[in-house]
C-alpha atoms as a PDB file:
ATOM      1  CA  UNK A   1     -13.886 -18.025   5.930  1.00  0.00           C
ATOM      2  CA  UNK A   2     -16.157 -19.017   9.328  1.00  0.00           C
ATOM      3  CA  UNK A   3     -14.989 -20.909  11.722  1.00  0.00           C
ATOM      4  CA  UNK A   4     -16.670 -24.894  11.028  1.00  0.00           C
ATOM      5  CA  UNK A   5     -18.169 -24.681  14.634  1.00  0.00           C
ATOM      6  CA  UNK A   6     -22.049 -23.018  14.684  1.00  0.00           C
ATOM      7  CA  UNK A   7     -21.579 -22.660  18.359  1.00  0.00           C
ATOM      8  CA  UNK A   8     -18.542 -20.246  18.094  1.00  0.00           C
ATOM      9  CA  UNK A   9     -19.818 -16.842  17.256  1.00  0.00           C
ATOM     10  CA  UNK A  10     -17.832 -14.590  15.206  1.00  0.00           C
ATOM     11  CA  UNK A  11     -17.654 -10.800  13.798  1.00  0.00           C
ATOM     12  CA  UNK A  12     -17.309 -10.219  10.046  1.00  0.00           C
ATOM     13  CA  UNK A  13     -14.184  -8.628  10.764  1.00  0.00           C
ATOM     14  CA  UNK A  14     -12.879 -12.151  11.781  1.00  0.00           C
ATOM     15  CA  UNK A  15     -14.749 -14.369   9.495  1.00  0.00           C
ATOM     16  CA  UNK A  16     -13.100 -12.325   6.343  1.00  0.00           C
ATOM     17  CA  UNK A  17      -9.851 -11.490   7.699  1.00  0.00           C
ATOM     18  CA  UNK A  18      -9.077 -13.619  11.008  1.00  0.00           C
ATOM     19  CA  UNK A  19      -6.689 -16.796  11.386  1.00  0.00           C
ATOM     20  CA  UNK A  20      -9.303 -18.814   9.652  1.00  0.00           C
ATOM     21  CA  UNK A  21      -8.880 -16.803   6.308  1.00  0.00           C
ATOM     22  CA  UNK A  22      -6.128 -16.081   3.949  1.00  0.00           C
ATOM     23  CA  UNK A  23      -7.484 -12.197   4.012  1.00  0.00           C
ATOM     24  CA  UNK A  24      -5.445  -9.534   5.555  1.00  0.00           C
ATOM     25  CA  UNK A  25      -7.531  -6.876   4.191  1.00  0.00           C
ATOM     26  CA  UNK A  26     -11.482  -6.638   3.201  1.00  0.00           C
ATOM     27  CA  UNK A  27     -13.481  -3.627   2.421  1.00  0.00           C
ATOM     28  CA  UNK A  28     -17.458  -3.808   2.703  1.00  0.00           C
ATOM     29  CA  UNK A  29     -19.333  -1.463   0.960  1.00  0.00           C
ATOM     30  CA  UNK A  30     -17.020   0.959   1.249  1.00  0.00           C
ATOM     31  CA  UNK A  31     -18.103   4.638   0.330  1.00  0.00           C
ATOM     32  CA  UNK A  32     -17.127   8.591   0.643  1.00  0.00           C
ATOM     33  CA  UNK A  33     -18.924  11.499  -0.666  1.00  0.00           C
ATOM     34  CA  UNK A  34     -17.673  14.992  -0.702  1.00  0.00           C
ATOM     35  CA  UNK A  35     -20.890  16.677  -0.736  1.00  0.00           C
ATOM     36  CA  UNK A  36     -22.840  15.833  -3.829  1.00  0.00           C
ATOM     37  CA  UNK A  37     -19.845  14.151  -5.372  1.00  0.00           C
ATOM     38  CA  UNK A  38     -19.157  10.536  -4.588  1.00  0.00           C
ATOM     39  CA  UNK A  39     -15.219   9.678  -4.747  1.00  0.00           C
ATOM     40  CA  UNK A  40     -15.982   6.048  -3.892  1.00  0.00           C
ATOM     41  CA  UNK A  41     -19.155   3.798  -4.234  1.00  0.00           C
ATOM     42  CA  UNK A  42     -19.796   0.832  -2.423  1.00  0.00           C
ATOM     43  CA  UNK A  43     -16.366  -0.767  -2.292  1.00  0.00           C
ATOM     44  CA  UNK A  44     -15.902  -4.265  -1.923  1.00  0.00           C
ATOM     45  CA  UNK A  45     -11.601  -5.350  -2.198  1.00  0.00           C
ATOM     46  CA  UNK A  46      -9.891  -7.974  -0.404  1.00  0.00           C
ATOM     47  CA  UNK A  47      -6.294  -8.657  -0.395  1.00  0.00           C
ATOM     48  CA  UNK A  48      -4.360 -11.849   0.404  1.00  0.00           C
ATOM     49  CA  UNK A  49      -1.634 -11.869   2.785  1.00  0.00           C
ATOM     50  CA  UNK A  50       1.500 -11.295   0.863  1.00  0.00           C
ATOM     51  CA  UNK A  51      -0.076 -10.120  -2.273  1.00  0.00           C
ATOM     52  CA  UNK A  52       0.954  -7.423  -4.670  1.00  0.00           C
ATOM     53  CA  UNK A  53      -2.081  -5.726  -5.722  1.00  0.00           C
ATOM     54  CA  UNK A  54      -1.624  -2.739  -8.348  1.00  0.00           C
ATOM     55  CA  UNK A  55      -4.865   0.020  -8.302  1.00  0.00           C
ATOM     56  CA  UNK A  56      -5.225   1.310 -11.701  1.00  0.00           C
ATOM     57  CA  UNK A  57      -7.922   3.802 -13.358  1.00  0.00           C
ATOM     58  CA  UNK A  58      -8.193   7.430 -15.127  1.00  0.00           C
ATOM     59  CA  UNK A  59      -7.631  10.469 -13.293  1.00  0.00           C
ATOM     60  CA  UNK A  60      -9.899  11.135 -10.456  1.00  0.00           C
ATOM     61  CA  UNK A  61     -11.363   7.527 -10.326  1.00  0.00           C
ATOM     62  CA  UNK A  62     -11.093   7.561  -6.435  1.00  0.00           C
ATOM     63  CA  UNK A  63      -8.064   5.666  -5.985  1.00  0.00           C
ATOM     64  CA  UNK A  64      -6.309   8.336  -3.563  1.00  0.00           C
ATOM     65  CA  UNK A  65      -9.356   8.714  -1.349  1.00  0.00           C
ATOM     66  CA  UNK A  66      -9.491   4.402  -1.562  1.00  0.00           C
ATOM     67  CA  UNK A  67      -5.933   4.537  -0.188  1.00  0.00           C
ATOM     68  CA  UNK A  68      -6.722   7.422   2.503  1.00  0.00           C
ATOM     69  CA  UNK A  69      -9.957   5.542   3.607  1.00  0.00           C
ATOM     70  CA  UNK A  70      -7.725   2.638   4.093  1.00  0.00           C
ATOM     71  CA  UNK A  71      -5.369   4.258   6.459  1.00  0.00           C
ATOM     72  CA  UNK A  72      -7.639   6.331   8.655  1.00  0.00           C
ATOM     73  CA  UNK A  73      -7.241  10.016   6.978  1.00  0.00           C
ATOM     74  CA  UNK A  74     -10.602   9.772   5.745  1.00  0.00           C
ATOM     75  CA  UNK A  75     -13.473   8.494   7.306  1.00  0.00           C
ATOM     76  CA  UNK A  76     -15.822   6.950   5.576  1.00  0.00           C
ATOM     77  CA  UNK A  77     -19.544   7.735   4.686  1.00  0.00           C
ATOM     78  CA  UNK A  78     -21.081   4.391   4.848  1.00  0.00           C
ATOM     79  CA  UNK A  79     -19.343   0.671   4.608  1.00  0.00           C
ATOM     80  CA  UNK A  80     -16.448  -1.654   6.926  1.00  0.00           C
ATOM     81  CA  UNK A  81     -12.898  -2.107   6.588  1.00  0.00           C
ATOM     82  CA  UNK A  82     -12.178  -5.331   7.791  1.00  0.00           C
ATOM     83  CA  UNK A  83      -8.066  -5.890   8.506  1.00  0.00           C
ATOM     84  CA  UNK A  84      -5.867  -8.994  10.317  1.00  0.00           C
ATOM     85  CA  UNK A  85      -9.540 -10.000  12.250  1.00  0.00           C
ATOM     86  CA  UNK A  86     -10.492  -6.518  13.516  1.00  0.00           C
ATOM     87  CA  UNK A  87     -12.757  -3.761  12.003  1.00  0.00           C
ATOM     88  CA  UNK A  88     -10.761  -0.960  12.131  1.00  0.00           C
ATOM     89  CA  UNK A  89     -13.799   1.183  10.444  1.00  0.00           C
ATOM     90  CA  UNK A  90     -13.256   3.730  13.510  1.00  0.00           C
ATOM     91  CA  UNK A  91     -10.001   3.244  14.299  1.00  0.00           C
ATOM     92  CA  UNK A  92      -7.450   6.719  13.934  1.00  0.00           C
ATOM     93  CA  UNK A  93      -4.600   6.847  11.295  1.00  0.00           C
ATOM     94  CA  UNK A  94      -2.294   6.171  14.222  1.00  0.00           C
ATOM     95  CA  UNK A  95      -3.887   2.885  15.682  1.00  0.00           C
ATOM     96  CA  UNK A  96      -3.727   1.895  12.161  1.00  0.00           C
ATOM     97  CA  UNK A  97      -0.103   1.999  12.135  1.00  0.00           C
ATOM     98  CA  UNK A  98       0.661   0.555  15.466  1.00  0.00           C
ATOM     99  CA  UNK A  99      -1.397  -2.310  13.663  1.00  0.00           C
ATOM    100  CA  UNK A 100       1.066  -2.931  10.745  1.00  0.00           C
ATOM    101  CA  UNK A 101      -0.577  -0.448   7.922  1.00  0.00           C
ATOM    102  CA  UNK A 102       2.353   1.803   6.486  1.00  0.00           C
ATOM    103  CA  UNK A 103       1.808   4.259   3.869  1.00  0.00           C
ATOM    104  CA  UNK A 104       4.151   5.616   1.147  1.00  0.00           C
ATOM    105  CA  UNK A 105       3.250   8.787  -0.226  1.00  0.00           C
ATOM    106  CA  UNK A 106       3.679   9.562  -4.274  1.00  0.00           C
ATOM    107  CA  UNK A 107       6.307  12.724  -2.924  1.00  0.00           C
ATOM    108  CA  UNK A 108       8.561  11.933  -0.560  1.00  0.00           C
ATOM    109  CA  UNK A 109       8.119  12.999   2.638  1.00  0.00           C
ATOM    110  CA  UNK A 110      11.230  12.225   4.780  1.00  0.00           C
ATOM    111  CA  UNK A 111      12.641  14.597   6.624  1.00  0.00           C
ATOM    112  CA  UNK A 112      14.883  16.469   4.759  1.00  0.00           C
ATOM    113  CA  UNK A 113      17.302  18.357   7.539  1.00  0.00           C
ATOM    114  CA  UNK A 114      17.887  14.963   9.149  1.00  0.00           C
ATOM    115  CA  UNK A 115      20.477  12.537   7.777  1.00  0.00           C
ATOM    116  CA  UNK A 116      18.919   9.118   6.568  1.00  0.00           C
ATOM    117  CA  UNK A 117      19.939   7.310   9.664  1.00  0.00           C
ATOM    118  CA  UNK A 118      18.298   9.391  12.239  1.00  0.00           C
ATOM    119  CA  UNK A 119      14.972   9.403   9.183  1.00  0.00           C
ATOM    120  CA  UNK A 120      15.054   5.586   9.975  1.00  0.00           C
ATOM    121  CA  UNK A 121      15.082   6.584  13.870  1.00  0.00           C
ATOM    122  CA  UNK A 122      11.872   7.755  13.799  1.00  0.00           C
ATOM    123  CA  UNK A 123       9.688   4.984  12.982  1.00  0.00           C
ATOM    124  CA  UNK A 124      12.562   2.417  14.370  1.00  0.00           C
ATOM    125  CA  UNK A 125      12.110   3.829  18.051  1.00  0.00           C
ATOM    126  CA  UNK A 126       8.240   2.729  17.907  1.00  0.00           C
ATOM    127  CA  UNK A 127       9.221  -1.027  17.263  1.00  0.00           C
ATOM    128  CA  UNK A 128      12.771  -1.752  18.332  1.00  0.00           C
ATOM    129  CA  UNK A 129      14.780  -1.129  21.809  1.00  0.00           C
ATOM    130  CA  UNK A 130      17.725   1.696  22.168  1.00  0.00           C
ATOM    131  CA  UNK A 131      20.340  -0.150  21.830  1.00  0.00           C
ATOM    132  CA  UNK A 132      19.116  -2.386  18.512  1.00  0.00           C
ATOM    133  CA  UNK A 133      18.952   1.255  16.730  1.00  0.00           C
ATOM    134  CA  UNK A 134      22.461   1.320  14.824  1.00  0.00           C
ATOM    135  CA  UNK A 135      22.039  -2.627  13.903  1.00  0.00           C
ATOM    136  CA  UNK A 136      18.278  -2.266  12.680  1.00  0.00           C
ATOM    137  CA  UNK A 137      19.543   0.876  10.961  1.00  0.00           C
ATOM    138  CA  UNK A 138      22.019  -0.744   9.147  1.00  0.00           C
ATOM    139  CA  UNK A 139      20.094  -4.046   7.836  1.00  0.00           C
ATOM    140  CA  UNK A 140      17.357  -1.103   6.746  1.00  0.00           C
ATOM    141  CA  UNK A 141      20.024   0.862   4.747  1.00  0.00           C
ATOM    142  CA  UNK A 142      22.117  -2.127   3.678  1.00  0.00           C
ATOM    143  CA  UNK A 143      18.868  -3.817   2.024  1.00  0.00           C
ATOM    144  CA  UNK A 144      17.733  -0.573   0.449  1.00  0.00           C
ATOM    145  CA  UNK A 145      21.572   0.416  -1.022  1.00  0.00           C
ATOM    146  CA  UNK A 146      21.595   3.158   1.367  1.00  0.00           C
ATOM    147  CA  UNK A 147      24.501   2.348   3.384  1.00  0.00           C
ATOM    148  CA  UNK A 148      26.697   4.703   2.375  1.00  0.00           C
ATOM    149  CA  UNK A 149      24.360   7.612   2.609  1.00  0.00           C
ATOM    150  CA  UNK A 150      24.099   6.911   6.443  1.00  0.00           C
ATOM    151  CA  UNK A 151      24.949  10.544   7.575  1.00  0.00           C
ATOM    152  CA  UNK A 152      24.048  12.456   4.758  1.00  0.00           C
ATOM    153  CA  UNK A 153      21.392  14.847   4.985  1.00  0.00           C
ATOM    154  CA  UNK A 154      18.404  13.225   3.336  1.00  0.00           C
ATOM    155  CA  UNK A 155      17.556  16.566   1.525  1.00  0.00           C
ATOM    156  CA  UNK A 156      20.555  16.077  -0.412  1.00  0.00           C
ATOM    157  CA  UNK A 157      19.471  12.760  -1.900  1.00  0.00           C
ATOM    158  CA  UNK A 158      18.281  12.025  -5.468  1.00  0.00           C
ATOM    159  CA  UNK A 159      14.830  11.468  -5.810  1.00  0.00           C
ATOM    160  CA  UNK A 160      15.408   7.462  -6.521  1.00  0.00           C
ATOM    161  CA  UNK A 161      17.357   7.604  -3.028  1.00  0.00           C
ATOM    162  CA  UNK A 162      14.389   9.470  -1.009  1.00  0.00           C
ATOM    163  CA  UNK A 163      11.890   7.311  -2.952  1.00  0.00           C
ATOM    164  CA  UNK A 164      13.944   4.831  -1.576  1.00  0.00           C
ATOM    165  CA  UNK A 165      14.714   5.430   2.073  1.00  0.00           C
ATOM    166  CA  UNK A 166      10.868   5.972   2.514  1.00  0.00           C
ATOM    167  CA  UNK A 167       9.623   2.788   1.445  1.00  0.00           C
ATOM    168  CA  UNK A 168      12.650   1.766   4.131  1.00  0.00           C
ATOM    169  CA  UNK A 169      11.215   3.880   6.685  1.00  0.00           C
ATOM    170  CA  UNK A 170       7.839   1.895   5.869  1.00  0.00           C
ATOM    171  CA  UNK A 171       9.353  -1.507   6.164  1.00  0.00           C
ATOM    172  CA  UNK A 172      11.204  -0.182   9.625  1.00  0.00           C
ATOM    173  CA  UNK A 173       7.472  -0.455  11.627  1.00  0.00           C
ATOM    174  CA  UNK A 174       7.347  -4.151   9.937  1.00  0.00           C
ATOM    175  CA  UNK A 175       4.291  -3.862   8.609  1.00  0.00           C
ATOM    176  CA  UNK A 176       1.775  -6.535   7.543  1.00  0.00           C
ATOM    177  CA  UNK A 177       0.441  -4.021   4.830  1.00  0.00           C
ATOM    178  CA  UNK A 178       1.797  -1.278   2.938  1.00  0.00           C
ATOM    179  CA  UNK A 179       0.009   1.021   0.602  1.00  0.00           C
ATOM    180  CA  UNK A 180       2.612   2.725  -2.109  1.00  0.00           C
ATOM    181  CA  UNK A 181       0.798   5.839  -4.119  1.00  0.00           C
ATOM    182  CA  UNK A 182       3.069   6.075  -7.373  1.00  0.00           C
ATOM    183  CA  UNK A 183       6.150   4.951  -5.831  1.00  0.00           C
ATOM    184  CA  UNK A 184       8.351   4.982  -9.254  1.00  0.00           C
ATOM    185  CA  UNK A 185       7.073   8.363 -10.152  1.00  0.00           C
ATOM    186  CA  UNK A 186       9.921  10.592 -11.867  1.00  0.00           C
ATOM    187  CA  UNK A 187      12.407   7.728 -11.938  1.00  0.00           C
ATOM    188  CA  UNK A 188      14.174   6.568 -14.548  1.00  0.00           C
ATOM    189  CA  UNK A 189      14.434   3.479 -15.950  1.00  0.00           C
ATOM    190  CA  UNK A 190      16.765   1.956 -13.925  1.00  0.00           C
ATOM    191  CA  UNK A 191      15.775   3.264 -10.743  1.00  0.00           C
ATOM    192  CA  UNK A 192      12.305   1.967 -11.534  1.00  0.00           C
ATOM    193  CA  UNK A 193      13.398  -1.320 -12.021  1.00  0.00           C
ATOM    194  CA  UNK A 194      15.361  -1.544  -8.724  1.00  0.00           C
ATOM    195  CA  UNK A 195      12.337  -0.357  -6.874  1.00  0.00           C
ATOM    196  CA  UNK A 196      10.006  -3.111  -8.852  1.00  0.00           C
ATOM    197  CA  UNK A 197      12.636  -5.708  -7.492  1.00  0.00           C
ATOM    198  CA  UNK A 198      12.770  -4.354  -3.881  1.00  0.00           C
ATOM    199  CA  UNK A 199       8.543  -4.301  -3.857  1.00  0.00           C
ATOM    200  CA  UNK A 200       8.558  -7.976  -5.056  1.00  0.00           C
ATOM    201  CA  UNK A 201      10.910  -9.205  -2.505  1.00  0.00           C
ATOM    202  CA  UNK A 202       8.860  -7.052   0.109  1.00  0.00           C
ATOM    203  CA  UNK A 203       5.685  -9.096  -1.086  1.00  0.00           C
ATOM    204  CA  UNK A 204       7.497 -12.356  -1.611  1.00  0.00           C
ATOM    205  CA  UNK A 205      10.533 -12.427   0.780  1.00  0.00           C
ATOM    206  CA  UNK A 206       8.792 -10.996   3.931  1.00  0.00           C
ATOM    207  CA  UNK A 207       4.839 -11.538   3.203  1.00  0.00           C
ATOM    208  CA  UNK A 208       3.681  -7.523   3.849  1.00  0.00           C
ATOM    209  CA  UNK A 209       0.267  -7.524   1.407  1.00  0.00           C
ATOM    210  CA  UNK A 210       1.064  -4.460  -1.185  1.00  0.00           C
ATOM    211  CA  UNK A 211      -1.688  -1.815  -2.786  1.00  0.00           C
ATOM    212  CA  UNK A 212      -0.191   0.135  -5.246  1.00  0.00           C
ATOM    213  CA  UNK A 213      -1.169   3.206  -6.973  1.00  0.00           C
ATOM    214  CA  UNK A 214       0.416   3.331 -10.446  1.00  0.00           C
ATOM    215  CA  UNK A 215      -0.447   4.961 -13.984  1.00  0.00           C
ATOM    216  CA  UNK A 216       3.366   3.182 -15.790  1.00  0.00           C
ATOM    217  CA  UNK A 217       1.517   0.254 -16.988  1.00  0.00           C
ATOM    218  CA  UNK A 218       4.493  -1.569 -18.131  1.00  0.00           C
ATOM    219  CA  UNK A 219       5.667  -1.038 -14.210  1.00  0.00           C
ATOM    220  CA  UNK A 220       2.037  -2.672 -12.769  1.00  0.00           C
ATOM    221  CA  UNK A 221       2.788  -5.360 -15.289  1.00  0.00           C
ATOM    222  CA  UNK A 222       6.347  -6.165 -14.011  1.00  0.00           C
ATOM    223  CA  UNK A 223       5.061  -6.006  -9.983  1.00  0.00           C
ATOM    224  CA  UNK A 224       1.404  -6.831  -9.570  1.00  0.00           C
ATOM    225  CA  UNK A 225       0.172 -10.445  -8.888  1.00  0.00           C
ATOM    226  CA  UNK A 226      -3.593  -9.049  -9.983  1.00  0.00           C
ATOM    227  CA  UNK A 227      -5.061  -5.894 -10.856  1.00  0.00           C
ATOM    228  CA  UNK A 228      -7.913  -3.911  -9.623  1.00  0.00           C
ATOM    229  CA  UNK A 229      -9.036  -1.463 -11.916  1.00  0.00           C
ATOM    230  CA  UNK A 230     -11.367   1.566 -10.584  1.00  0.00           C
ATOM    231  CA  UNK A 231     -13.784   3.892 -12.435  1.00  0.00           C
ATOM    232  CA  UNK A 232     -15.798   6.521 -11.169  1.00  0.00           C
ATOM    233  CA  UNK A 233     -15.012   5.687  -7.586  1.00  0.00           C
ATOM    234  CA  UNK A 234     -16.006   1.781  -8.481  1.00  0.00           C
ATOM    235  CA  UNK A 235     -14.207  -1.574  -9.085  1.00  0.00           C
ATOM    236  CA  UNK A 236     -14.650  -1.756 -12.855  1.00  0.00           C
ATOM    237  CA  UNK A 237     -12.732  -4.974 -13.267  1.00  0.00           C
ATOM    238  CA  UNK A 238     -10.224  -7.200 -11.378  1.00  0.00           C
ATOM    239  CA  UNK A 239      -8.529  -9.825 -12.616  1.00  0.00           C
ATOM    240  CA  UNK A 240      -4.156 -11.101 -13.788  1.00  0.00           C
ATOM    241  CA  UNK A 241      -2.412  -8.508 -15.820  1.00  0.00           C
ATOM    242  CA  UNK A 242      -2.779 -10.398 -18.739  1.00  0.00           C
ATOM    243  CA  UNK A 243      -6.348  -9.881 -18.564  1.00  0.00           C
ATOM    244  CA  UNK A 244      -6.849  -6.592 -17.924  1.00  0.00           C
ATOM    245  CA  UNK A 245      -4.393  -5.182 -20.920  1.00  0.00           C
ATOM    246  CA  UNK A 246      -6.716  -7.295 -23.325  1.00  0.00           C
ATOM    247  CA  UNK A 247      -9.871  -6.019 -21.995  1.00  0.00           C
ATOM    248  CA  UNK A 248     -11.313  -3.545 -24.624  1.00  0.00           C
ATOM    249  CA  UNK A 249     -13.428  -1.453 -21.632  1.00  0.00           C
ATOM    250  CA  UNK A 250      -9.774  -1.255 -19.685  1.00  0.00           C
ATOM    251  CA  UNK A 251      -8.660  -0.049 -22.706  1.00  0.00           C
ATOM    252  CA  UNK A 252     -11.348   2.557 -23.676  1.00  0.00           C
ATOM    253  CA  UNK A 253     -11.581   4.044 -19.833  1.00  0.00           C
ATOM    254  CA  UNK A 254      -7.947   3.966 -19.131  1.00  0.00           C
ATOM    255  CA  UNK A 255      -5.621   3.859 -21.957  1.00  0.00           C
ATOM    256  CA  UNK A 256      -7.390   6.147 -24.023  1.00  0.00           C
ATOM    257  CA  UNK A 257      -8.305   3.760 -26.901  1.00  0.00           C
ATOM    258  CA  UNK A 258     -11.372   3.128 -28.686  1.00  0.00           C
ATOM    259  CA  UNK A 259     -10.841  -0.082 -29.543  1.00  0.00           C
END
């Protein structure tokens, strides 16, 4: 949204994601190619502050390198990234973080000869004082049911509890947008459904804008508040839930079904 005032000049960057606009995140044109191949093609996604996007599509639609564009460990060939009012095009994965972007892989990747409290050090020492450590520690690991894991060595958690302290480890550098690449995969039922709750409250609760990677349909229908659907490194349709399980094209590319 531009500011109402012709005589205040602007960048894109802050017409489409500044104070003026609900936006934290818009993509222009986005593309990459890999030599001949093209992983994504002329990209153009926006995300609302405190939204819960899902990122659907068959195997090697281009959501991965989307995600990796996003945070800086790709650069791309041609097109803008647009986030909070700045282009951050250029910017290095690490800039990207000190910005409020967090990333949560699809395998964990905490550190396993550490114990859970000093994984939460890490990021916590970038954002919080010394001395707030054990407190900010604590909220982390009450609000993720980690508590009593505190000084247990993180390579001797389940996969649920890894999954888990991660995403915590995310939400320690209180970000304004994280991007979660399968975050339920290998979980079972139940630990699925305690990490759908935990991304909703994230979204709802604390306003970070989510993009999530997910093939478990019935989990993107239980999270997302819309759906982006890619194909052949290009939105192919974007729309509610609702909408995109009835669509007969979703349904062919992704779900396998011919009709």
């Amino acid at each position: 949204m531009a500011t109402s005032d012709p005589s205040v000049k602007t960048t894109p960057a802050v017409d489409e994601t500044g104070a003026d606009s609900s936006r934290i995140l818009q993509t222009r044109g986005l593309r990459k190619e890999f030599g001949g191949l093209t992983a994504t093609d002329d990209v153009d996604f926006a995300i609302e502050a405190g939204e819960l996007r899902c990122l659907i599509g068959p195997n090697g639609a281009g959501k991965s390198t989307f995600l990796n564009l996003l945070t800086g460990q790709l650069d791309p060939t041609a097109g803008e990234i647009y986030y909070n009012g700045a282009d951050i095009t250029g910017l290095p994965s690490h800039e990207r973080v000190g910005r409020g972007i967090s990333m949560k892989f699809q395998v964990p990747s905490v550190y396993e000869g550490l114990t859970v409290a000093q994984n939460l050090r890490i990021p916590l020492q970038q954002v919080v004082e010394p001395d707030a450590f054990d407190a900010r520690t604590r909220e982390i690991l009450e609000r993720f049911d980690l508590l009593e894991q505190w000084g247990t060595v993180a390579g001797e958690l389940s996969h649920g509890q890894q999954q888990r302290l991660e995403i915590g480890m995310a939400m320690a550098m209180e970000p304004k947008l994280m991007l979660l690449d399968e975050p339920v995969a290998g979980l079972s039922i139940e630990e699925t459904a305690d990490i759908a709750e935990l991304l909703r409250e994230i979204a709802d609760d604390d306003g970070v804008a989510l993009i999530v990677i997910e093939h478990d349909i019935d989990f993107v229908e239980t999270i997302a508040d819309r759906v982006t659907v890619l194909d052949g490194g290009s939105i192919f349709r974007e729309g509610p839930i609702e909408e995109i399980k009835a669509d007969p094209e979703v349904k062919r590319i992704y779900l396998g079904e011919d009709h």
